[in-house]
PDB file of N, CA and C in Angstrom:
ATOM      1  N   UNK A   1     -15.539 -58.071 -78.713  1.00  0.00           N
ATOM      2  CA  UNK A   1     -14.309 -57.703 -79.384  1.00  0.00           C
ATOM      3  C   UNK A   1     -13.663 -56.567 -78.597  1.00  0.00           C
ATOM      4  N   UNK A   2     -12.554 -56.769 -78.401  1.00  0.00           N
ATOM      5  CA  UNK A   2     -11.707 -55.821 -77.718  1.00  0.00           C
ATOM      6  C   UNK A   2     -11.133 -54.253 -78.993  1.00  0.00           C
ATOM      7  N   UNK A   3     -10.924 -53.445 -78.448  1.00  0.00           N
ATOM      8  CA  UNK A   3     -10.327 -52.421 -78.872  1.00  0.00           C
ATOM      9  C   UNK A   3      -9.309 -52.035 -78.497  1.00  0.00           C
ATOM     10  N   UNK A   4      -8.183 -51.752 -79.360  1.00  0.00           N
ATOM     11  CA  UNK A   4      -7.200 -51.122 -78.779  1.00  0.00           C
ATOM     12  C   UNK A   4      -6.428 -50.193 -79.856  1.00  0.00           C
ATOM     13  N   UNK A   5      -5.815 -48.892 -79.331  1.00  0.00           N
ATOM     14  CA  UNK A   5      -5.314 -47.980 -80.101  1.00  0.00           C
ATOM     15  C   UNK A   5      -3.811 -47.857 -80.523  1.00  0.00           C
ATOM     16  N   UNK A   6      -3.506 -47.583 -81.559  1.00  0.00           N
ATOM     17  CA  UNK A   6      -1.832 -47.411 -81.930  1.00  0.00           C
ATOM     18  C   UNK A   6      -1.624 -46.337 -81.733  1.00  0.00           C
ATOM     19  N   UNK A   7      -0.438 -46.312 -80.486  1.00  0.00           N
ATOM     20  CA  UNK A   7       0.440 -45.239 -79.785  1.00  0.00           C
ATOM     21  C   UNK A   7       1.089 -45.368 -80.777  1.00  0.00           C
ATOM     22  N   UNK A   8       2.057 -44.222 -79.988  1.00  0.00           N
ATOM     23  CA  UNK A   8       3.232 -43.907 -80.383  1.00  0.00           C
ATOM     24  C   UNK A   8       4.271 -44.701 -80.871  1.00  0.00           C
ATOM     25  N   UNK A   9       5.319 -44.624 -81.864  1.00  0.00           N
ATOM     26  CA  UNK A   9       6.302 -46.053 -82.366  1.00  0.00           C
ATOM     27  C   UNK A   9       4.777 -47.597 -82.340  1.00  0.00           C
ATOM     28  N   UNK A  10       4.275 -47.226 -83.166  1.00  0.00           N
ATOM     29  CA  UNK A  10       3.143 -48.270 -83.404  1.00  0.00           C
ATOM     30  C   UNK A  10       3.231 -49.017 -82.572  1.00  0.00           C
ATOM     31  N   UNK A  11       3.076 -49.245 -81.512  1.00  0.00           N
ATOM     32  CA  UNK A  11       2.634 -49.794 -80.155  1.00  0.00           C
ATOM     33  C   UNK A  11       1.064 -49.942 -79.747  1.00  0.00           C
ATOM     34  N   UNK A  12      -0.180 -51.283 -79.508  1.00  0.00           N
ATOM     35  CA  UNK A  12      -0.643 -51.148 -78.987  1.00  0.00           C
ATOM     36  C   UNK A  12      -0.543 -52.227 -77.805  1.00  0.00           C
ATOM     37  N   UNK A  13      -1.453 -51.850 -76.882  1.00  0.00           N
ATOM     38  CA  UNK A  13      -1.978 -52.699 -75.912  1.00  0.00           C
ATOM     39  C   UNK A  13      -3.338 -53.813 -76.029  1.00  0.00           C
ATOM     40  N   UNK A  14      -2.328 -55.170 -75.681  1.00  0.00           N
ATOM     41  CA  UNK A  14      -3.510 -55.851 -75.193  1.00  0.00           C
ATOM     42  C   UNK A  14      -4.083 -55.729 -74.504  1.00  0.00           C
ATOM     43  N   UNK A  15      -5.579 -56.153 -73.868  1.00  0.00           N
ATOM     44  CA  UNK A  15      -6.401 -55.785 -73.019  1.00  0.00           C
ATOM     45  C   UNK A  15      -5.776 -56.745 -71.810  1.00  0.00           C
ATOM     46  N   UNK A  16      -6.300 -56.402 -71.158  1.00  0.00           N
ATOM     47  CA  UNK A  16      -5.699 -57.159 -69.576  1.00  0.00           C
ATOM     48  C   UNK A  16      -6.694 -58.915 -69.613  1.00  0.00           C
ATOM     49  N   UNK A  17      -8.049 -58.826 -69.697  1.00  0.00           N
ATOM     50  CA  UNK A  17      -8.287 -59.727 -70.041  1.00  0.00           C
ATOM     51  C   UNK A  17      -7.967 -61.207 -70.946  1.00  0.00           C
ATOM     52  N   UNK A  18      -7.784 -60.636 -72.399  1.00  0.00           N
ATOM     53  CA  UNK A  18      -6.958 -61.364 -73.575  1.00  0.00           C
ATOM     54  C   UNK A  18      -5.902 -61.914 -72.847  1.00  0.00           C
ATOM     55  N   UNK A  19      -4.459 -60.946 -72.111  1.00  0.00           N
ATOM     56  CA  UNK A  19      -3.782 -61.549 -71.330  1.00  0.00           C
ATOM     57  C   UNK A  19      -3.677 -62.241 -70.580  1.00  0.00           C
ATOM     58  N   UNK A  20      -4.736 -61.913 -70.362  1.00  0.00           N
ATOM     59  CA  UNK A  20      -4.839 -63.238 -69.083  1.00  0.00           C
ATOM     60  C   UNK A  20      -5.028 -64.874 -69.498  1.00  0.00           C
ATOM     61  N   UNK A  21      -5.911 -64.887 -70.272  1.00  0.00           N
ATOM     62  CA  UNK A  21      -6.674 -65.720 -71.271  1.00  0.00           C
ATOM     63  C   UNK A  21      -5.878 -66.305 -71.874  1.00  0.00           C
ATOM     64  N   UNK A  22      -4.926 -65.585 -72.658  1.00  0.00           N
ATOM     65  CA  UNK A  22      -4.076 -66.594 -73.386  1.00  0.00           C
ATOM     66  C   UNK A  22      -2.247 -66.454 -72.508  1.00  0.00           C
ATOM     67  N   UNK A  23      -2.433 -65.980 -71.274  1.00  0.00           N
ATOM     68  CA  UNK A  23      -1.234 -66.544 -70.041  1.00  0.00           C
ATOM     69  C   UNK A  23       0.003 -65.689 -70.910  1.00  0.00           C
ATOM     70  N   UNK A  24      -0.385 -64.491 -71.306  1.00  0.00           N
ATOM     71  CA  UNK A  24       0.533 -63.155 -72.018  1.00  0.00           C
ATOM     72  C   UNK A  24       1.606 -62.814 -70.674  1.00  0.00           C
ATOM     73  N   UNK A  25       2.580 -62.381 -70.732  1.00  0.00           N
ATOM     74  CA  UNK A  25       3.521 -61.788 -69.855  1.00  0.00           C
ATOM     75  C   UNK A  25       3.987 -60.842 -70.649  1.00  0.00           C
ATOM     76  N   UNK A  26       4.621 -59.808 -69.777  1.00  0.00           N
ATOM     77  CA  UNK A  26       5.485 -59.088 -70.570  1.00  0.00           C
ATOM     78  C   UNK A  26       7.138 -59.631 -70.941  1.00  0.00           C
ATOM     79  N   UNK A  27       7.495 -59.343 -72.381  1.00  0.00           N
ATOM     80  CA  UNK A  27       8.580 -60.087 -73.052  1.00  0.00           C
ATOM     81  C   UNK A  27       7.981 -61.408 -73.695  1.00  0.00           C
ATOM     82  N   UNK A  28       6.869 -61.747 -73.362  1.00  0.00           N
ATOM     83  CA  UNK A  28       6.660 -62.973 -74.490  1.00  0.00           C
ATOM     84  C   UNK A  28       6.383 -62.667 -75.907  1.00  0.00           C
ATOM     85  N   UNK A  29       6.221 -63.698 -76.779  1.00  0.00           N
ATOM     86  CA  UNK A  29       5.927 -63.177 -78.218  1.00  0.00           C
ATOM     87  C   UNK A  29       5.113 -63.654 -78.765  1.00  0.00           C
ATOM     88  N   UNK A  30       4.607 -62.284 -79.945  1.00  0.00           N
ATOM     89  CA  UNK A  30       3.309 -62.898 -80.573  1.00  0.00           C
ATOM     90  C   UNK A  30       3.712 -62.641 -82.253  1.00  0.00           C
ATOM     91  N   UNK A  31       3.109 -63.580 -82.661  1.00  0.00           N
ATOM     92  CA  UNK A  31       2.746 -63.547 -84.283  1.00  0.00           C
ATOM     93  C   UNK A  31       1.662 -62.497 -84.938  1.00  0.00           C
ATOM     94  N   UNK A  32       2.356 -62.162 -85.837  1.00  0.00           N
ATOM     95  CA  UNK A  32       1.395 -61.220 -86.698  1.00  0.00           C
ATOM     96  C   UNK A  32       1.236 -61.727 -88.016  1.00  0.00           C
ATOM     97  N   UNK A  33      -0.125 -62.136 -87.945  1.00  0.00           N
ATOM     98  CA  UNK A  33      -0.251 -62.339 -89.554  1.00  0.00           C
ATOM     99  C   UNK A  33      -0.843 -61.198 -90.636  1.00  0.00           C
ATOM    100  N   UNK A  34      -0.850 -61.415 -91.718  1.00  0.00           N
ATOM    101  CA  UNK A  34      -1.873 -60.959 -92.620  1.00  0.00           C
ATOM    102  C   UNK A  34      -2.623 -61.792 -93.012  1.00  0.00           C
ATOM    103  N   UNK A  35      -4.690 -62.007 -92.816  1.00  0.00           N
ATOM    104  CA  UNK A  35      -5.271 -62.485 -93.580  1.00  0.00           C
ATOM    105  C   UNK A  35      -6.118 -61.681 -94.282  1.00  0.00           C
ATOM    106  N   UNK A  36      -6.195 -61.716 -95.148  1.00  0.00           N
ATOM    107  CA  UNK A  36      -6.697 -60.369 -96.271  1.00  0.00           C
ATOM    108  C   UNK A  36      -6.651 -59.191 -95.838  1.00  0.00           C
ATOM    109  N   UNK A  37      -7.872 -58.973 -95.455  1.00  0.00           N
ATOM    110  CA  UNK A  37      -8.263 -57.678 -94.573  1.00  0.00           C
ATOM    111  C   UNK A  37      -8.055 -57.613 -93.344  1.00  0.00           C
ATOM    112  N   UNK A  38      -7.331 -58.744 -92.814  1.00  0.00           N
ATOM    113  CA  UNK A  38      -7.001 -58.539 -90.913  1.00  0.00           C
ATOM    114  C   UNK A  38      -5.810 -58.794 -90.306  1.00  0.00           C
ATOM    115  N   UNK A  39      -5.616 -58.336 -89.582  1.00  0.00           N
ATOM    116  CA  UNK A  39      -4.015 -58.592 -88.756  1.00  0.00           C
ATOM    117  C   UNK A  39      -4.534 -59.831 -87.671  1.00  0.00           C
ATOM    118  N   UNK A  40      -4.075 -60.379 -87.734  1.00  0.00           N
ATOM    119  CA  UNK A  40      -3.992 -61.897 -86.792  1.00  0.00           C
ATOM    120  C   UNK A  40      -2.940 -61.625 -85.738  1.00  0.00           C
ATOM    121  N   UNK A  41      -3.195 -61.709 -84.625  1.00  0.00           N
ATOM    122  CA  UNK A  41      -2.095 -61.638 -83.300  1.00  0.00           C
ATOM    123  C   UNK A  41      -2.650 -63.369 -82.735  1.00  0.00           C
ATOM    124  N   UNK A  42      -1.007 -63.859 -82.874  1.00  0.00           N
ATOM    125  CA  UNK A  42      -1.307 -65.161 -81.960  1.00  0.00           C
ATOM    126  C   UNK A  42      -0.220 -65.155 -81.435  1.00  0.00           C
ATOM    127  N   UNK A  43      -0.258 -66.062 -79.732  1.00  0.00           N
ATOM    128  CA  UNK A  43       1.116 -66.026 -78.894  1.00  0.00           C
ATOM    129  C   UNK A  43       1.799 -66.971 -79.329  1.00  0.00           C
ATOM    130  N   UNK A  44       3.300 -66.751 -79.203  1.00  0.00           N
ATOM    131  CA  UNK A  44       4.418 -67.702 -79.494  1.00  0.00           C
ATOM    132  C   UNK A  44       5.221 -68.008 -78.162  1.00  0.00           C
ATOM    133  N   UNK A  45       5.265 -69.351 -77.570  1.00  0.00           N
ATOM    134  CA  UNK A  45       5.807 -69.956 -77.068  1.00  0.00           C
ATOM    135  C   UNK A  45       7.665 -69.975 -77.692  1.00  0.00           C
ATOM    136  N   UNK A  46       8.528 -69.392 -77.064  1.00  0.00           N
ATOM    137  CA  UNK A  46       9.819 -69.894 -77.409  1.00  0.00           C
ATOM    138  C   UNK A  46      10.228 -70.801 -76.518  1.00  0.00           C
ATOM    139  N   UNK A  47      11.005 -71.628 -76.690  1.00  0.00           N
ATOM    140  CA  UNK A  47      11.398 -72.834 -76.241  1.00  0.00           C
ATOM    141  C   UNK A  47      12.823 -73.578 -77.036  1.00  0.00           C
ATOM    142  N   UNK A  48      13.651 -73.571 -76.197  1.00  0.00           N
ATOM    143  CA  UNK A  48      15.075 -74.141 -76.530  1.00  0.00           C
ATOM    144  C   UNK A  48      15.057 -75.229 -77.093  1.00  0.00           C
ATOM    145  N   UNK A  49      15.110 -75.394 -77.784  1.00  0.00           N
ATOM    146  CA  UNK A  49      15.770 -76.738 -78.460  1.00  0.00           C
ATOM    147  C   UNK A  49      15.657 -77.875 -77.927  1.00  0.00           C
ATOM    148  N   UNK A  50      16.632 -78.515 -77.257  1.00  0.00           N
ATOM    149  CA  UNK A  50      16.864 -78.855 -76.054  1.00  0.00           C
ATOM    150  C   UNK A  50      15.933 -78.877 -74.499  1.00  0.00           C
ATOM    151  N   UNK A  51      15.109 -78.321 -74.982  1.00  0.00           N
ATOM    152  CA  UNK A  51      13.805 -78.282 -73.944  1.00  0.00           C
ATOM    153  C   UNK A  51      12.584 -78.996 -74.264  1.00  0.00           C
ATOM    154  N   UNK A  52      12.416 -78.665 -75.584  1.00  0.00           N
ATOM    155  CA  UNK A  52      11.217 -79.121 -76.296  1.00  0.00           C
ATOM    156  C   UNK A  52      10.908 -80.364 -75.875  1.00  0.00           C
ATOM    157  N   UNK A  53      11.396 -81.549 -75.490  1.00  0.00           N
ATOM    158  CA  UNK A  53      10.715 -82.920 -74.973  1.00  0.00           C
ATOM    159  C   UNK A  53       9.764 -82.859 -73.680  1.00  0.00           C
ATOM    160  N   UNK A  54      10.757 -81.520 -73.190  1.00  0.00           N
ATOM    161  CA  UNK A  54       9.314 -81.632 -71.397  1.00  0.00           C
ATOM    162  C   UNK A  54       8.278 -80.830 -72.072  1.00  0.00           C
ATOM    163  N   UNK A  55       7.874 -80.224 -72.881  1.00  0.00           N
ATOM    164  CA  UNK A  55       6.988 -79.706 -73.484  1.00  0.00           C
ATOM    165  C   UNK A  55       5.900 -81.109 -74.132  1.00  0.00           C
ATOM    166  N   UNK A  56       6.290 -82.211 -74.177  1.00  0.00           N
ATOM    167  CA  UNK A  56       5.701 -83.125 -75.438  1.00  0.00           C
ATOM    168  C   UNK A  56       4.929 -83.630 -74.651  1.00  0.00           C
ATOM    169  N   UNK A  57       3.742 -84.024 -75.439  1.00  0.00           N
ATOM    170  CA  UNK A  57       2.167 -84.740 -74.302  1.00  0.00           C
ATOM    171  C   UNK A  57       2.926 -85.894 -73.697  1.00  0.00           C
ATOM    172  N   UNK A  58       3.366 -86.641 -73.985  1.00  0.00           N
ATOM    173  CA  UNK A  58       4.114 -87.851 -73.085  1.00  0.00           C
ATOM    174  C   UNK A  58       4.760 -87.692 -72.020  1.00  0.00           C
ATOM    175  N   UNK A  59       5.611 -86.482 -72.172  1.00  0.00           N
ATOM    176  CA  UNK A  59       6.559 -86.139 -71.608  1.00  0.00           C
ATOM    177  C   UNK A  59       5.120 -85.850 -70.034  1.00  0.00           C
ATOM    178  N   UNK A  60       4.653 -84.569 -70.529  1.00  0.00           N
ATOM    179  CA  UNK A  60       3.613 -84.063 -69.732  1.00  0.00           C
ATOM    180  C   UNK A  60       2.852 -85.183 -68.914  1.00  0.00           C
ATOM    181  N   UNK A  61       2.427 -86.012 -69.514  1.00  0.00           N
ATOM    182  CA  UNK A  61       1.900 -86.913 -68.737  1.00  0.00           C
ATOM    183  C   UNK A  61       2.555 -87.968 -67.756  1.00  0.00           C
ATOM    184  N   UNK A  62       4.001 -88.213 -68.015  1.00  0.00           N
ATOM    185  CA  UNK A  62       4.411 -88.795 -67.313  1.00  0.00           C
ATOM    186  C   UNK A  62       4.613 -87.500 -65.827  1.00  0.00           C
ATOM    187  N   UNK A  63       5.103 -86.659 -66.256  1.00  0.00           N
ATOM    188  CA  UNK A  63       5.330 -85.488 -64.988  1.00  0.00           C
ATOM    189  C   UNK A  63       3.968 -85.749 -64.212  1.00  0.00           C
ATOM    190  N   UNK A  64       2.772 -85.591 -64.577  1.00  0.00           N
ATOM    191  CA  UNK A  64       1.651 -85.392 -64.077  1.00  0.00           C
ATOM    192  C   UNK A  64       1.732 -87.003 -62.861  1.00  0.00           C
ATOM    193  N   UNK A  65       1.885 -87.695 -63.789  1.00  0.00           N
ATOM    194  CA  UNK A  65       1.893 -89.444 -63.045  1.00  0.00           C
ATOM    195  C   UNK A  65       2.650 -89.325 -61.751  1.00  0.00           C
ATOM    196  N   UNK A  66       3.748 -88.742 -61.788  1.00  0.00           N
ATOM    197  CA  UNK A  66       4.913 -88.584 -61.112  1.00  0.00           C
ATOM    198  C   UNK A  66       4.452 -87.849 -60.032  1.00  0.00           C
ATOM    199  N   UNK A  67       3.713 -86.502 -60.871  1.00  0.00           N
ATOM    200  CA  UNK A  67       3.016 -85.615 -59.031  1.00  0.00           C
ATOM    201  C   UNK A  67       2.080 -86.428 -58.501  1.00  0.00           C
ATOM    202  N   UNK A  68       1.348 -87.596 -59.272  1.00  0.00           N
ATOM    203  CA  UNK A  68       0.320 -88.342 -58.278  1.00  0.00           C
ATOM    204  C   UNK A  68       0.676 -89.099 -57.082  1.00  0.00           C
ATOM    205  N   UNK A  69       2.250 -89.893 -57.756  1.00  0.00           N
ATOM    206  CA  UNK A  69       3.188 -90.278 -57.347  1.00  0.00           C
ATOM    207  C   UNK A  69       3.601 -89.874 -56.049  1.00  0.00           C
ATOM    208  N   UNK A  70       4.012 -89.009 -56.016  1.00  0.00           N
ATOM    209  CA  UNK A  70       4.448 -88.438 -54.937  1.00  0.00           C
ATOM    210  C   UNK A  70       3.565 -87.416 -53.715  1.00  0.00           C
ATOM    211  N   UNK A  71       2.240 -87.291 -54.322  1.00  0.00           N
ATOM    212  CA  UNK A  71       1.114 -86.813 -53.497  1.00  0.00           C
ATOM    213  C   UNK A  71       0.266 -87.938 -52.343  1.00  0.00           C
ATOM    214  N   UNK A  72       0.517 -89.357 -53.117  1.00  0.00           N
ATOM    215  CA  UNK A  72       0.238 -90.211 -52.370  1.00  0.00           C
ATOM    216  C   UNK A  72       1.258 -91.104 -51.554  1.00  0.00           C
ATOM    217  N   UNK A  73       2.747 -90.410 -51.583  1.00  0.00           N
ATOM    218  CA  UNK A  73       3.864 -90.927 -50.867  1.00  0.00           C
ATOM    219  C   UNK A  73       4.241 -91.855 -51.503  1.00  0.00           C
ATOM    220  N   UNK A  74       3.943 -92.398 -52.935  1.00  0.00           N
ATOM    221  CA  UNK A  74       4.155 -94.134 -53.387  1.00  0.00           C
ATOM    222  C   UNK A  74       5.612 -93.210 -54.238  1.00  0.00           C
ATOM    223  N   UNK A  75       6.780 -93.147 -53.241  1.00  0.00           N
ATOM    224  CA  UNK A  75       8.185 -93.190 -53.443  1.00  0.00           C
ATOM    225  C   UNK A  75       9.076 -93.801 -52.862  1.00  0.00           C
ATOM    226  N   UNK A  76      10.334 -93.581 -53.622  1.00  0.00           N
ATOM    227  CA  UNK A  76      11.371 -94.749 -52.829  1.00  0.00           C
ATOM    228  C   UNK A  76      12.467 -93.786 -52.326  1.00  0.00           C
ATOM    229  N   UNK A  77      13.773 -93.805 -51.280  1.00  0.00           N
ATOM    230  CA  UNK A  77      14.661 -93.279 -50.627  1.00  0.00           C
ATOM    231  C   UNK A  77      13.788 -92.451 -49.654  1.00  0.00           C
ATOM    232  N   UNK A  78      14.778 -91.120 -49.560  1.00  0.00           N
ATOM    233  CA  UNK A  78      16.035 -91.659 -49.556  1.00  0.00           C
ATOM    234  C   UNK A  78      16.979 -92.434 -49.271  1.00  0.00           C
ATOM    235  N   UNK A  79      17.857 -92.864 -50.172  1.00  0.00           N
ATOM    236  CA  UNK A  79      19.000 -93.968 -50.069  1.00  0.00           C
ATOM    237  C   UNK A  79      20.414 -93.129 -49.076  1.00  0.00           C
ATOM    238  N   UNK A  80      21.561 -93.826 -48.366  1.00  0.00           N
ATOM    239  CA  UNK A  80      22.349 -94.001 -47.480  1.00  0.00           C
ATOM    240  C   UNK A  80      23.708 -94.202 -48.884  1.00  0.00           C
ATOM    241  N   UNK A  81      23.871 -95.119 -49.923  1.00  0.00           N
ATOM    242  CA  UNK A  81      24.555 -95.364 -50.959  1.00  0.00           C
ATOM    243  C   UNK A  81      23.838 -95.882 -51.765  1.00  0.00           C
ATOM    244  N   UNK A  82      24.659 -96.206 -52.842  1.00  0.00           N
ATOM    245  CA  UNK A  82      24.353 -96.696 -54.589  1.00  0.00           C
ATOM    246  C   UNK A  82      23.714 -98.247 -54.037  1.00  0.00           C
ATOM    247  N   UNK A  83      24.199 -98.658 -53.459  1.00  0.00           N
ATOM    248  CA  UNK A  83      23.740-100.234 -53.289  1.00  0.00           C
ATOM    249  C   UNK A  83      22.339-100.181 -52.495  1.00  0.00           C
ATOM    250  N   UNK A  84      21.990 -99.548 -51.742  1.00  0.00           N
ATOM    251  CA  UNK A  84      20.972 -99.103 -50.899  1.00  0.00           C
ATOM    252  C   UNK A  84      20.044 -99.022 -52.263  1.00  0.00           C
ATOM    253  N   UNK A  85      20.249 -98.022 -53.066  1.00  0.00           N
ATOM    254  CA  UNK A  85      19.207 -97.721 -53.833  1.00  0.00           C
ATOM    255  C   UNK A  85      18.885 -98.778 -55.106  1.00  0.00           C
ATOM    256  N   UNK A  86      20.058 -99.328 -55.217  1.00  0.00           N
ATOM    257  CA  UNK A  86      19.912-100.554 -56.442  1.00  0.00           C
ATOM    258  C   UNK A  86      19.313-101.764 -55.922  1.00  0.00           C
ATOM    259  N   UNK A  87      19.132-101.899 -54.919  1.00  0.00           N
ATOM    260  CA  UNK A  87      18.350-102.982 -54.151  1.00  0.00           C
ATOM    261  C   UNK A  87      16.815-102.232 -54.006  1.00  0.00           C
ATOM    262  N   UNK A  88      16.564-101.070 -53.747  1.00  0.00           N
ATOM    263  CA  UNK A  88      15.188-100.586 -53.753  1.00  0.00           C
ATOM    264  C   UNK A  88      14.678-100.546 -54.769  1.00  0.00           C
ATOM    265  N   UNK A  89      15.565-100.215 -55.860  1.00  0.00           N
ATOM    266  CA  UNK A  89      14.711-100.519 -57.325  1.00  0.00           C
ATOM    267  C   UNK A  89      14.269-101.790 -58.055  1.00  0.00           C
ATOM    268  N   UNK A  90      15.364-103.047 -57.546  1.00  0.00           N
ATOM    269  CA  UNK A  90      15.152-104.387 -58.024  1.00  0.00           C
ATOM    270  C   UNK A  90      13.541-104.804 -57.529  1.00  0.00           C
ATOM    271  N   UNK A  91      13.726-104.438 -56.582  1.00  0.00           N
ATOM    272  CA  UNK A  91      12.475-104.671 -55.647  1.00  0.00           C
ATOM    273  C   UNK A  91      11.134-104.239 -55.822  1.00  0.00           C
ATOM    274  N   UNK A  92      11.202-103.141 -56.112  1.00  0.00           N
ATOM    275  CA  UNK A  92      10.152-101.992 -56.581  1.00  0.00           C
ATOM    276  C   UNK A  92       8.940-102.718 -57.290  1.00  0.00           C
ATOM    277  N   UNK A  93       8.038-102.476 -57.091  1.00  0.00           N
ATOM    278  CA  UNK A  93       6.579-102.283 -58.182  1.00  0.00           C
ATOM    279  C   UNK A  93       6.546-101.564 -59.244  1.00  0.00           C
ATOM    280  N   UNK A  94       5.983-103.038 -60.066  1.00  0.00           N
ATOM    281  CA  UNK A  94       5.960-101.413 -61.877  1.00  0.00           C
ATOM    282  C   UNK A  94       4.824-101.204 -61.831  1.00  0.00           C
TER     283      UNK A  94
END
């Protein structure tokens, strides 16, 4: 268990470790709960609106597919024009 003290304007510090551990930066945010007798600190991810789908396991996994994708060169272009590339895709392997 870590320790840490309340400064000044009730401020404490996380340990450098914890930070690390749960990928803390400075300006990110955390939750404070109350459970009976304890204060709960958990990190909060903010995330736009509008962002939230590259966040989603599907989403994630297709990205991941995509770096395999392209680690083993299995890509197409670059294309020269639109017709160039609409003929490389007809063609393509699913």
């Amino acid at each position: 268990m870590a320790l840490a003290k309340v400064k000044r304007h009730f401020q404490i510090t996380i340990p450098q470790n914890l930070r690390d551990q749960f990928n803390l930066a400075e300006g990110d945010y955390v939750e404070i709960e109350k459970r009976e007798s304890e204060l709960v600190i958990r990190p909060v991810k903010m995330v736009h609106p509008d962002q939230e789908y590259f966040y989603s396991k599907e989403w994630q996994q297709g990205e991941a597919a995509a770096d395999q994708d392209l680690k083993k060169g299995d890509t197409l272009g670059p294309f020269e024009n639109l017709k160039e590339a609409l003929n490389a895709l007809k063609t393509a392997k699913t």
